[in-house]
PDB file of N, CA and C in Angstrom:
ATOM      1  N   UNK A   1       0.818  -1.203   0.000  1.00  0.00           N
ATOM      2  CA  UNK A   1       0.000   0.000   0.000  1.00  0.00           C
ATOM      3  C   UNK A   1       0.860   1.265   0.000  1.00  0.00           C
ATOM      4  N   UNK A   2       1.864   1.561   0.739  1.00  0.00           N
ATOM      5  CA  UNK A   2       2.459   2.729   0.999  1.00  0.00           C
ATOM      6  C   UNK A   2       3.564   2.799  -0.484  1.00  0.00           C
ATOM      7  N   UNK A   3       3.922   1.602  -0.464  1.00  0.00           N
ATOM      8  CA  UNK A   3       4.890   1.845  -2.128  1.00  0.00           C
ATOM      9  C   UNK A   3       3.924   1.939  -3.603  1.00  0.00           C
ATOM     10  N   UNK A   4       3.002   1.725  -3.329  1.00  0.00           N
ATOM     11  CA  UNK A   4       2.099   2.469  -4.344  1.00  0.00           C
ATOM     12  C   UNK A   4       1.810   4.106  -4.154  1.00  0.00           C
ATOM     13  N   UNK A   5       1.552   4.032  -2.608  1.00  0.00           N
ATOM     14  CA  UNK A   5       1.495   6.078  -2.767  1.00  0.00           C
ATOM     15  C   UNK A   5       2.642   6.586  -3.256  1.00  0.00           C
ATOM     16  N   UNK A   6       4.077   5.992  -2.580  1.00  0.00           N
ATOM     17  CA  UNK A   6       4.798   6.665  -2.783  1.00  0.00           C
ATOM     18  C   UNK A   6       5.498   6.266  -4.435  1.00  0.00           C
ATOM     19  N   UNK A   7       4.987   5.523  -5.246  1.00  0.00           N
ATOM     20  CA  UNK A   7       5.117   5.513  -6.358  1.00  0.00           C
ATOM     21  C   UNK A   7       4.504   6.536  -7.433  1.00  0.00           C
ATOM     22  N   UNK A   8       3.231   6.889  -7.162  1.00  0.00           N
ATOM     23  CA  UNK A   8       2.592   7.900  -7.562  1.00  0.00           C
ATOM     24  C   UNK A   8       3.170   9.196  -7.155  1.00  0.00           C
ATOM     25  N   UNK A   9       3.356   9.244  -5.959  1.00  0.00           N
ATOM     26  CA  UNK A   9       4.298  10.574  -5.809  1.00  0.00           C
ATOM     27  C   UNK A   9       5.436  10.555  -6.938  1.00  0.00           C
ATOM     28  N   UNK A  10       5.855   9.837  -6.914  1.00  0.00           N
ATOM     29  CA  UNK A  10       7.430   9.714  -7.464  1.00  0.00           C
ATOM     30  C   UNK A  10       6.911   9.670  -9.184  1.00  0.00           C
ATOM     31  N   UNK A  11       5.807   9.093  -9.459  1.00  0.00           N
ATOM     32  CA  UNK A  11       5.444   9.252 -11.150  1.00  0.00           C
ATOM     33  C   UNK A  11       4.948  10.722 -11.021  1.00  0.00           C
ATOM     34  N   UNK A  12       4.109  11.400 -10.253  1.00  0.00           N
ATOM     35  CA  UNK A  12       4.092  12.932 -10.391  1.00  0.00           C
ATOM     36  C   UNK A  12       4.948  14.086  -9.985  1.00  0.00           C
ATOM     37  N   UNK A  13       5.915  13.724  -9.141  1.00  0.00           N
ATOM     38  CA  UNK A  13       7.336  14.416  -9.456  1.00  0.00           C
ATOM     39  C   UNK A  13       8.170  14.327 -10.806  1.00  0.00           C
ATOM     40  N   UNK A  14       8.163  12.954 -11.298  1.00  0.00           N
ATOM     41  CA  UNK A  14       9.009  12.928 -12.205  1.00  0.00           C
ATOM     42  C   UNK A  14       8.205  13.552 -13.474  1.00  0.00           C
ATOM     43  N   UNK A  15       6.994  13.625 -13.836  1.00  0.00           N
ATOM     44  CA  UNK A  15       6.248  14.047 -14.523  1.00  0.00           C
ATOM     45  C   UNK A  15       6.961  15.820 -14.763  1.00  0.00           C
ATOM     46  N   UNK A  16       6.886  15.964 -13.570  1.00  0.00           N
ATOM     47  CA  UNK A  16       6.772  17.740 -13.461  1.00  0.00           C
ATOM     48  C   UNK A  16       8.602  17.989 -14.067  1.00  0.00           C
ATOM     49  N   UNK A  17       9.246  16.982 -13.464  1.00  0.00           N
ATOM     50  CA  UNK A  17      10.786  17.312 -13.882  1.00  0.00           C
ATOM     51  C   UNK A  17      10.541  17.016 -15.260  1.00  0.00           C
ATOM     52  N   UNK A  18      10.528  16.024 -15.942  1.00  0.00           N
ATOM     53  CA  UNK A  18      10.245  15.460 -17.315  1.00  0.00           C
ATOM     54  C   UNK A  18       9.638  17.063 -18.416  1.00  0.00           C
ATOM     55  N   UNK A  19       8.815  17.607 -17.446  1.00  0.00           N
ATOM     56  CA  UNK A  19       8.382  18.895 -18.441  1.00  0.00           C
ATOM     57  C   UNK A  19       9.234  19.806 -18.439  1.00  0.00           C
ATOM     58  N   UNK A  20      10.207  19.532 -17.684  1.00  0.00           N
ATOM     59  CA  UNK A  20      11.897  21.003 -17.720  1.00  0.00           C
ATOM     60  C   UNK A  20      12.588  19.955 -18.699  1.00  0.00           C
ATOM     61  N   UNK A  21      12.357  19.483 -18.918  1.00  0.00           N
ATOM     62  CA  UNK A  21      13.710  18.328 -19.978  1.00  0.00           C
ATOM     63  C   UNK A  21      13.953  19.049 -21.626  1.00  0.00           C
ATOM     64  N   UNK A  22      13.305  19.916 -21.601  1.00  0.00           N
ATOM     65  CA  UNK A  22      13.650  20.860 -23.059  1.00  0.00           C
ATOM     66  C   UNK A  22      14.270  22.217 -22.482  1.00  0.00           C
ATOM     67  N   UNK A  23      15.526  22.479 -23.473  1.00  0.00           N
ATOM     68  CA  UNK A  23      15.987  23.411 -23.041  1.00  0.00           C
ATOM     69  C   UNK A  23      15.216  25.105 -23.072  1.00  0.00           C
ATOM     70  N   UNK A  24      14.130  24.693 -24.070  1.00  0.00           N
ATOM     71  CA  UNK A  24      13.252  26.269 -24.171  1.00  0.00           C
ATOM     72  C   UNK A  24      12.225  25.824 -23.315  1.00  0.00           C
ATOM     73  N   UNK A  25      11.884  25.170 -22.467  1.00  0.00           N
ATOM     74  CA  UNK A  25      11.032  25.409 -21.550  1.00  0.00           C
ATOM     75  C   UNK A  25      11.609  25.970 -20.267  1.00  0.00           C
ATOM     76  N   UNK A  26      12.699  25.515 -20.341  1.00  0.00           N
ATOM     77  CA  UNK A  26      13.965  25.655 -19.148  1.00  0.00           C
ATOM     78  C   UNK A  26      14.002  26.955 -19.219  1.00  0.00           C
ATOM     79  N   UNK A  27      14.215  27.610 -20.808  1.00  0.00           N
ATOM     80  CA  UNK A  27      14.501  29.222 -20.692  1.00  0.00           C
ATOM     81  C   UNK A  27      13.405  30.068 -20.732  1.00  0.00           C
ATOM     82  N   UNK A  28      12.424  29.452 -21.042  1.00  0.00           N
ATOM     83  CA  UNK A  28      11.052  30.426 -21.369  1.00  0.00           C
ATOM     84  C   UNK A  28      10.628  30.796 -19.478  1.00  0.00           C
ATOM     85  N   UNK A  29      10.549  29.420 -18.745  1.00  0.00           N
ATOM     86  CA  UNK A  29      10.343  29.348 -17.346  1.00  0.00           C
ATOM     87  C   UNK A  29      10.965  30.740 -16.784  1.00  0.00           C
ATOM     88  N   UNK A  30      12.288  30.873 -16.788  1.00  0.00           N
ATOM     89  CA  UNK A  30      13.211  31.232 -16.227  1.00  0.00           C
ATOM     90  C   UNK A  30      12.962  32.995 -16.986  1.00  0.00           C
ATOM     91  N   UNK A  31      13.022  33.316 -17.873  1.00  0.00           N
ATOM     92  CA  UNK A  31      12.202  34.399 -18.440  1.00  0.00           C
ATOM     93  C   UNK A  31      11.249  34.861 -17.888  1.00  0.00           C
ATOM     94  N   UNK A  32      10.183  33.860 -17.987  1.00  0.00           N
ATOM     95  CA  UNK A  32       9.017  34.253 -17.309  1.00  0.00           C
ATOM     96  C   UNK A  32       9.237  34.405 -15.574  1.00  0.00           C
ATOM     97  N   UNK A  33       9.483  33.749 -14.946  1.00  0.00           N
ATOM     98  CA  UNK A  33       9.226  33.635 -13.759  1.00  0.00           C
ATOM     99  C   UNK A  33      10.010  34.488 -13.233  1.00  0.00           C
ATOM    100  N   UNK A  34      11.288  34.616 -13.571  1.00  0.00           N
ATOM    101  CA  UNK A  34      12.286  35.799 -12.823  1.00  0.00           C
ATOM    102  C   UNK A  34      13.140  37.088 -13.975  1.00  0.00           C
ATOM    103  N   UNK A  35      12.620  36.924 -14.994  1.00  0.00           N
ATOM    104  CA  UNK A  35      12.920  37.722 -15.407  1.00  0.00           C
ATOM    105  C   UNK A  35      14.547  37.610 -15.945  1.00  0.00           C
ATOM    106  N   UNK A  36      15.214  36.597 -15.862  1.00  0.00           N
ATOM    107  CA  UNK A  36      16.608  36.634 -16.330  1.00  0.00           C
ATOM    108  C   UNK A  36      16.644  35.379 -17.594  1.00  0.00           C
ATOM    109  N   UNK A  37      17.795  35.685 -18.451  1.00  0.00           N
ATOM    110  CA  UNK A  37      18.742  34.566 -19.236  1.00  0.00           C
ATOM    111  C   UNK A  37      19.328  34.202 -18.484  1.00  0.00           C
ATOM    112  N   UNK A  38      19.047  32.383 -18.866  1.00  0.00           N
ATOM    113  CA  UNK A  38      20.085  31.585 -18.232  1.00  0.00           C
ATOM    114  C   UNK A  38      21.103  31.137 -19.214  1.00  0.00           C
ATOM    115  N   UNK A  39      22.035  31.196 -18.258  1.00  0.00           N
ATOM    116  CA  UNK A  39      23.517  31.009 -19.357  1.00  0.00           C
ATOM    117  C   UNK A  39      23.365  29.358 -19.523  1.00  0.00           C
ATOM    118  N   UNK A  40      24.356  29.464 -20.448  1.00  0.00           N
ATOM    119  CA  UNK A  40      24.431  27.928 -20.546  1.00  0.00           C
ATOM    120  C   UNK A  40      25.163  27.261 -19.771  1.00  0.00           C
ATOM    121  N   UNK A  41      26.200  27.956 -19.273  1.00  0.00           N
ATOM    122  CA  UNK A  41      26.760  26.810 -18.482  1.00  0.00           C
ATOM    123  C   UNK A  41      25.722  27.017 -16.877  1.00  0.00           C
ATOM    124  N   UNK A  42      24.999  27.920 -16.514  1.00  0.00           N
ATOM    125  CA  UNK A  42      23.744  27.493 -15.411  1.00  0.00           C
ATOM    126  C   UNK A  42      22.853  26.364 -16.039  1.00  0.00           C
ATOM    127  N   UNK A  43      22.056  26.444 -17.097  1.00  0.00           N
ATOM    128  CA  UNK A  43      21.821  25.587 -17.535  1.00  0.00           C
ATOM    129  C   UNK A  43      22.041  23.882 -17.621  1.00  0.00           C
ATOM    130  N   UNK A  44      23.461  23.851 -17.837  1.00  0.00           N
ATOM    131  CA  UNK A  44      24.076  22.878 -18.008  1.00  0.00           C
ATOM    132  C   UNK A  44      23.739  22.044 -16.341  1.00  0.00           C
ATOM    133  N   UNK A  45      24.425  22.840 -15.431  1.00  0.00           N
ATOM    134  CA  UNK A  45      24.400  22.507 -14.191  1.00  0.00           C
ATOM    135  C   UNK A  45      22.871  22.203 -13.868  1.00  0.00           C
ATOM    136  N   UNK A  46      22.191  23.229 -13.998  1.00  0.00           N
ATOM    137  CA  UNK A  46      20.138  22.592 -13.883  1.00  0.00           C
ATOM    138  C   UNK A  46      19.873  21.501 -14.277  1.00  0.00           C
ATOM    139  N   UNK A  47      20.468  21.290 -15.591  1.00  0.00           N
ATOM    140  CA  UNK A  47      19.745  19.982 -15.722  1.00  0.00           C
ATOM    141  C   UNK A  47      20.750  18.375 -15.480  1.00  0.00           C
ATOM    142  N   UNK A  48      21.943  18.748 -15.105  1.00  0.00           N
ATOM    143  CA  UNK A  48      22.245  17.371 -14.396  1.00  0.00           C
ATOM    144  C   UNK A  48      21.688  17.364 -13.205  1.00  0.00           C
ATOM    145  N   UNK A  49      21.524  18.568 -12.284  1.00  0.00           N
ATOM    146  CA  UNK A  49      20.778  18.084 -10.902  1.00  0.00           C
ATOM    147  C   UNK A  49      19.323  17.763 -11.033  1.00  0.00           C
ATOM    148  N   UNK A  50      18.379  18.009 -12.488  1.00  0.00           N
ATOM    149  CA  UNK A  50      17.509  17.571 -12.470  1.00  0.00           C
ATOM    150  C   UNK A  50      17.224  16.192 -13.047  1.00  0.00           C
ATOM    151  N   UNK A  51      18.275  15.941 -13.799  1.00  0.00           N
ATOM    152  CA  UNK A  51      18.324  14.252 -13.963  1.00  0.00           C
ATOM    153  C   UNK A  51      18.796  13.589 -12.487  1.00  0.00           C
ATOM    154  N   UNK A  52      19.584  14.237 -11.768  1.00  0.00           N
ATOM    155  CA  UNK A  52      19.757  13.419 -10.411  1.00  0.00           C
ATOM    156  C   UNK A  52      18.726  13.231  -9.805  1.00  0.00           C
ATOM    157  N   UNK A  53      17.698  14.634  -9.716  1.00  0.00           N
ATOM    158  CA  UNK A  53      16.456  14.641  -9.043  1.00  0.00           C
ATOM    159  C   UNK A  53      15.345  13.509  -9.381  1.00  0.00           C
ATOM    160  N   UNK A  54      15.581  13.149 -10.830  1.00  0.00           N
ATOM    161  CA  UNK A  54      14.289  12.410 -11.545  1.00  0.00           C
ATOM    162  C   UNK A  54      15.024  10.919 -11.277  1.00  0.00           C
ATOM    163  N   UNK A  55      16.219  10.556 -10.068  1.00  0.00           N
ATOM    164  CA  UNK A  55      16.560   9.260 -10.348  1.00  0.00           C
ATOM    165  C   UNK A  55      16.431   8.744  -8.299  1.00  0.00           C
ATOM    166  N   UNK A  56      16.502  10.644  -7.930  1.00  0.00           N
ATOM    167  CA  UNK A  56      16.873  10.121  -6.424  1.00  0.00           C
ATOM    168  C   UNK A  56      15.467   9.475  -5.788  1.00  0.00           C
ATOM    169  N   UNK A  57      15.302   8.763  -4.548  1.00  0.00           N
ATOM    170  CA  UNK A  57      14.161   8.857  -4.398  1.00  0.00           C
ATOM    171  C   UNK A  57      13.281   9.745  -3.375  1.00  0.00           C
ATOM    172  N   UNK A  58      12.194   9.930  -3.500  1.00  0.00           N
ATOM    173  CA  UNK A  58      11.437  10.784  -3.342  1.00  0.00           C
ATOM    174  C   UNK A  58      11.666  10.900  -1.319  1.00  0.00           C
ATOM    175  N   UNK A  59      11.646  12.537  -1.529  1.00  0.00           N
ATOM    176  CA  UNK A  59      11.511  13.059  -0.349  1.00  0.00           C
ATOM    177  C   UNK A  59      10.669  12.836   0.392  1.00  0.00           C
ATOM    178  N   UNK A  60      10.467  11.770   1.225  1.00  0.00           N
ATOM    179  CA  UNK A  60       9.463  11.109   1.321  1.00  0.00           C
ATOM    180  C   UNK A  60       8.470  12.403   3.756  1.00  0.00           C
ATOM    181  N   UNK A  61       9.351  13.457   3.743  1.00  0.00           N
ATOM    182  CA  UNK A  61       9.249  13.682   4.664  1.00  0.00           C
ATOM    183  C   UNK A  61       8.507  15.499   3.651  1.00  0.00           C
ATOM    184  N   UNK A  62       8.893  15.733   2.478  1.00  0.00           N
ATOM    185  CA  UNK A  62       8.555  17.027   1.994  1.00  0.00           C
ATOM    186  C   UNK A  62       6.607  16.711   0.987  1.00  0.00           C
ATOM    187  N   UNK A  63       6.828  14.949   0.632  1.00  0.00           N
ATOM    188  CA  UNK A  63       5.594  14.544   0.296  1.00  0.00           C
ATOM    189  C   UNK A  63       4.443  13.784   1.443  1.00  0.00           C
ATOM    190  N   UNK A  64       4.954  14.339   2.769  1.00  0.00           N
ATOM    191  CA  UNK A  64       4.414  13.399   3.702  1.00  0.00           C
ATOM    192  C   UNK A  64       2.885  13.936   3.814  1.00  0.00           C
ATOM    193  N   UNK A  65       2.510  15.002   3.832  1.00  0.00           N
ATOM    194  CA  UNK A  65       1.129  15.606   3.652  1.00  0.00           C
ATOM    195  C   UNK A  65       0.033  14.670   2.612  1.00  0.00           C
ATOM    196  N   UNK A  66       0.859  14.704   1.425  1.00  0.00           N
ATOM    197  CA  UNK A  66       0.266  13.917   0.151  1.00  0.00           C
ATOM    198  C   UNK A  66       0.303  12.789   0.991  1.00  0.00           C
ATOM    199  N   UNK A  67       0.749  11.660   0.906  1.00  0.00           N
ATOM    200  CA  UNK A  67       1.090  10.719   1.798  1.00  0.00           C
ATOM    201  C   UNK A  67      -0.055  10.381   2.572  1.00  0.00           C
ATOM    202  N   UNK A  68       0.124  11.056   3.645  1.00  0.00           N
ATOM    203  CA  UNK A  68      -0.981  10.632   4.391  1.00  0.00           C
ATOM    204  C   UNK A  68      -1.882  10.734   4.653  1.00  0.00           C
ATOM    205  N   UNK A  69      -2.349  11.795   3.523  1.00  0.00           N
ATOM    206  CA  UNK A  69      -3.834  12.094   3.190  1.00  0.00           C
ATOM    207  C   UNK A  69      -4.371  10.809   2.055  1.00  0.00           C
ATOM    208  N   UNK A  70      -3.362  10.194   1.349  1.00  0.00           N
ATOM    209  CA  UNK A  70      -3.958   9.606  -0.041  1.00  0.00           C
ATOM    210  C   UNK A  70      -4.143   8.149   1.334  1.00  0.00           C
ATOM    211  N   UNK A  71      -2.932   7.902   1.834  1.00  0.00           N
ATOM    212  CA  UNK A  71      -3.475   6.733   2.783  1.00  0.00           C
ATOM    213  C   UNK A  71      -4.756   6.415   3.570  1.00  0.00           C
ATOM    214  N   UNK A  72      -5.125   7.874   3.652  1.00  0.00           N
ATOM    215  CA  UNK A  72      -6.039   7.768   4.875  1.00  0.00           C
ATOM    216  C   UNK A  72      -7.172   7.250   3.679  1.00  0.00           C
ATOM    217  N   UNK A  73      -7.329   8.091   2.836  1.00  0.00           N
ATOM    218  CA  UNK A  73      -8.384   7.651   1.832  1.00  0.00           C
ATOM    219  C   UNK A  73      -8.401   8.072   0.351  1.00  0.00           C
ATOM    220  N   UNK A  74      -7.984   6.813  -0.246  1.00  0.00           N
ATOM    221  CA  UNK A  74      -7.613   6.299  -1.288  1.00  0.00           C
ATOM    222  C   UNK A  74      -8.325   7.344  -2.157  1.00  0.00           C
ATOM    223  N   UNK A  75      -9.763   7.529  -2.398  1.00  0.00           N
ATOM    224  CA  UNK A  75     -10.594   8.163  -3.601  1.00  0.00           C
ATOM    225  C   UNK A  75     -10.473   9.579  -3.325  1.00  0.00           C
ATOM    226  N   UNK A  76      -9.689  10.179  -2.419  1.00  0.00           N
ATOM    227  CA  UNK A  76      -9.955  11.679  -2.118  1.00  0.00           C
ATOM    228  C   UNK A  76      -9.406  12.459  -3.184  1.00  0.00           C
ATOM    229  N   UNK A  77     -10.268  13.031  -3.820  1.00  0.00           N
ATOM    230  CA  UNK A  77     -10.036  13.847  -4.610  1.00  0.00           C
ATOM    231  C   UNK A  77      -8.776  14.740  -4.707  1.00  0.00           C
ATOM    232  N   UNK A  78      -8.002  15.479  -5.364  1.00  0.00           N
ATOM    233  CA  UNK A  78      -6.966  16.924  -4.678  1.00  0.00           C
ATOM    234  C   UNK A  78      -6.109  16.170  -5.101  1.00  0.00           C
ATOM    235  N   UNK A  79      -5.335  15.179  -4.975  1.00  0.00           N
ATOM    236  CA  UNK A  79      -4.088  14.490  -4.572  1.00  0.00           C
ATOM    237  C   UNK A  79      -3.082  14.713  -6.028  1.00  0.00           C
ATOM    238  N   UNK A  80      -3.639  14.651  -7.462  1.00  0.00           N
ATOM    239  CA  UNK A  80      -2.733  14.792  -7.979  1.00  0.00           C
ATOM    240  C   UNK A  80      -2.464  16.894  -8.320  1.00  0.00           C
ATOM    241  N   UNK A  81      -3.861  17.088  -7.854  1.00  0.00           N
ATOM    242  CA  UNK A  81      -2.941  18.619  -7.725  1.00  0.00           C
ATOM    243  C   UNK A  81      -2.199  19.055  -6.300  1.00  0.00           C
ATOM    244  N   UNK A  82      -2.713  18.827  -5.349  1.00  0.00           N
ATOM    245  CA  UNK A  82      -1.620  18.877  -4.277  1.00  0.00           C
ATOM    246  C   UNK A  82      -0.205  17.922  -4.548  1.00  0.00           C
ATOM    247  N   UNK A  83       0.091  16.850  -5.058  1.00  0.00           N
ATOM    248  CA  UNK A  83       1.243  16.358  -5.749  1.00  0.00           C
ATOM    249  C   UNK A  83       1.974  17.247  -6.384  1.00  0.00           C
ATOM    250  N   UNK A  84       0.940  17.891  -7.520  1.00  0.00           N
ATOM    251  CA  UNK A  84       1.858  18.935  -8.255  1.00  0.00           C
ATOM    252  C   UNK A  84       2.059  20.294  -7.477  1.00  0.00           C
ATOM    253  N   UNK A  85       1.736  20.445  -6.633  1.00  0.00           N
ATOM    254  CA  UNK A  85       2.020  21.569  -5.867  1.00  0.00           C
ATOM    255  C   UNK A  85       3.313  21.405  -5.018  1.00  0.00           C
ATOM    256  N   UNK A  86       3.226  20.244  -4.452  1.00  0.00           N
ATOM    257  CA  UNK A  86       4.293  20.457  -3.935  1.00  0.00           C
ATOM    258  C   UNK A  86       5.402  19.883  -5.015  1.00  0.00           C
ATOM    259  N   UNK A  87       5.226  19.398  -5.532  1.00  0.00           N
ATOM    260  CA  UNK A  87       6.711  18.699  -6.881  1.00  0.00           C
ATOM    261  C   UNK A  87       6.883  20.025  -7.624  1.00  0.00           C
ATOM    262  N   UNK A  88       6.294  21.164  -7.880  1.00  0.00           N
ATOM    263  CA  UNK A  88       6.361  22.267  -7.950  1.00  0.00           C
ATOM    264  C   UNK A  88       7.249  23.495  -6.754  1.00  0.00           C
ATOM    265  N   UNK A  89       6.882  23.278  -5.788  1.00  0.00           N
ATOM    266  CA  UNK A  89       7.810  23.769  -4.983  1.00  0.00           C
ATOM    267  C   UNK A  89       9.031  23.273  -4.857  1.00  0.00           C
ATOM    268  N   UNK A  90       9.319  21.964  -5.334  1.00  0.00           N
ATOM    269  CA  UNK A  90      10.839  21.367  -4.754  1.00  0.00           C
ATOM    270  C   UNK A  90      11.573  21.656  -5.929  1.00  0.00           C
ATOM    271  N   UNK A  91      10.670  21.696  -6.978  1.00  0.00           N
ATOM    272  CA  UNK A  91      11.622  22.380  -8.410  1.00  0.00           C
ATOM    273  C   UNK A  91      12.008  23.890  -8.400  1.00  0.00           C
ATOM    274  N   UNK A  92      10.938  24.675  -7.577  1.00  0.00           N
ATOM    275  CA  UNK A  92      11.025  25.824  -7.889  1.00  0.00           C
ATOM    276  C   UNK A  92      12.405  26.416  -6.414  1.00  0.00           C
ATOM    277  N   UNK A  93      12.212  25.501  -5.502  1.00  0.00           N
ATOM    278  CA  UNK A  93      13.905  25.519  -4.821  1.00  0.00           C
ATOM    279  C   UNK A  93      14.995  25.180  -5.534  1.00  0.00           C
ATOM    280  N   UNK A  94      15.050  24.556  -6.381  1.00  0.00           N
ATOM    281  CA  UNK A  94      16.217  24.433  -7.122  1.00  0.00           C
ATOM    282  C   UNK A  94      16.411  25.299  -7.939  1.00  0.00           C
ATOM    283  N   UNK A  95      15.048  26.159  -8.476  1.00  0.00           N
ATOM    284  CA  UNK A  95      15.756  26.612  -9.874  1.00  0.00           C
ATOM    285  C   UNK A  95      16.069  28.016  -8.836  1.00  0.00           C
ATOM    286  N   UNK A  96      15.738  28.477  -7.877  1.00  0.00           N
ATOM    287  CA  UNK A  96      16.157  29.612  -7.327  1.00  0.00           C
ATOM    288  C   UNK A  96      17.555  29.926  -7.175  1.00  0.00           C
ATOM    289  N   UNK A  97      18.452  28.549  -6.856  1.00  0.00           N
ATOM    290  CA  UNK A  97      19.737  28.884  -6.547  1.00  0.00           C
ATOM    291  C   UNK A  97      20.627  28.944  -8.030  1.00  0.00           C
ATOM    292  N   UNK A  98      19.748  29.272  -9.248  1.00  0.00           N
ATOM    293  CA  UNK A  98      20.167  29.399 -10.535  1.00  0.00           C
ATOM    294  C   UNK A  98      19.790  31.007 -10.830  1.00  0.00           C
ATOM    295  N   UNK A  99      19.518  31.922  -9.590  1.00  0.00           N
ATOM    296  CA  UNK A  99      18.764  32.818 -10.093  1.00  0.00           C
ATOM    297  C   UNK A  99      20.042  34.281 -10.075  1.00  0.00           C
ATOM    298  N   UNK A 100      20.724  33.374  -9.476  1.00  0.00           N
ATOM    299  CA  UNK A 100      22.084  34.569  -8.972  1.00  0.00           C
ATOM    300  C   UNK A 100      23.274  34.682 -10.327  1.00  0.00           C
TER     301      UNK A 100
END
């Protein structure tokens, strides 16, 4: 039971990384959201830590909310947008320390 939640976590994290895997989404993001060009060699560095990210396994103490709400009950609605909310925040910590 619990390696199925936390499999779904881990297919909707990797989902959300999987959509940075082009380099013009990478730059359009980064445009949009803060207003800067990313160089390439920042770039470069983003996306090996986001292939590390899409291999490590899941933060299982930053998805614990998801977690133990989907445990408590399986059909509850929310779960894959609260998923993406927070797999959204753990990306959007990383790309911050690209912002300098």
């Amino acid at each position: 039971m619990i390696h199925e939640v936390i499999d779904r976590v881990r297919t909707c994290r990797n989902n959300k990384i999987k959509a940075f895997s082009e380099k013009e989404a990478v730059l359009t993001y980064f445009q949009q959201r803060y207003s800067i060009e990313l160089s390439d060699r920042k770039y470069e560095f983003l996306l090996r830590e986001l292939k590390e990210l899409l291999i490590a396994p899941v933060d299982l103490v930053h998805y614990a909310s998801v977690i133990t709400e989907f445990k408590e009950s399986e059909s509850k609605p929310g779960f894959t947008e609260q998923c993406d909310l927070l797999a959204e925040q753990e990306l959007t910590d990383i790309f911050k320390k690209y912002t300098f």
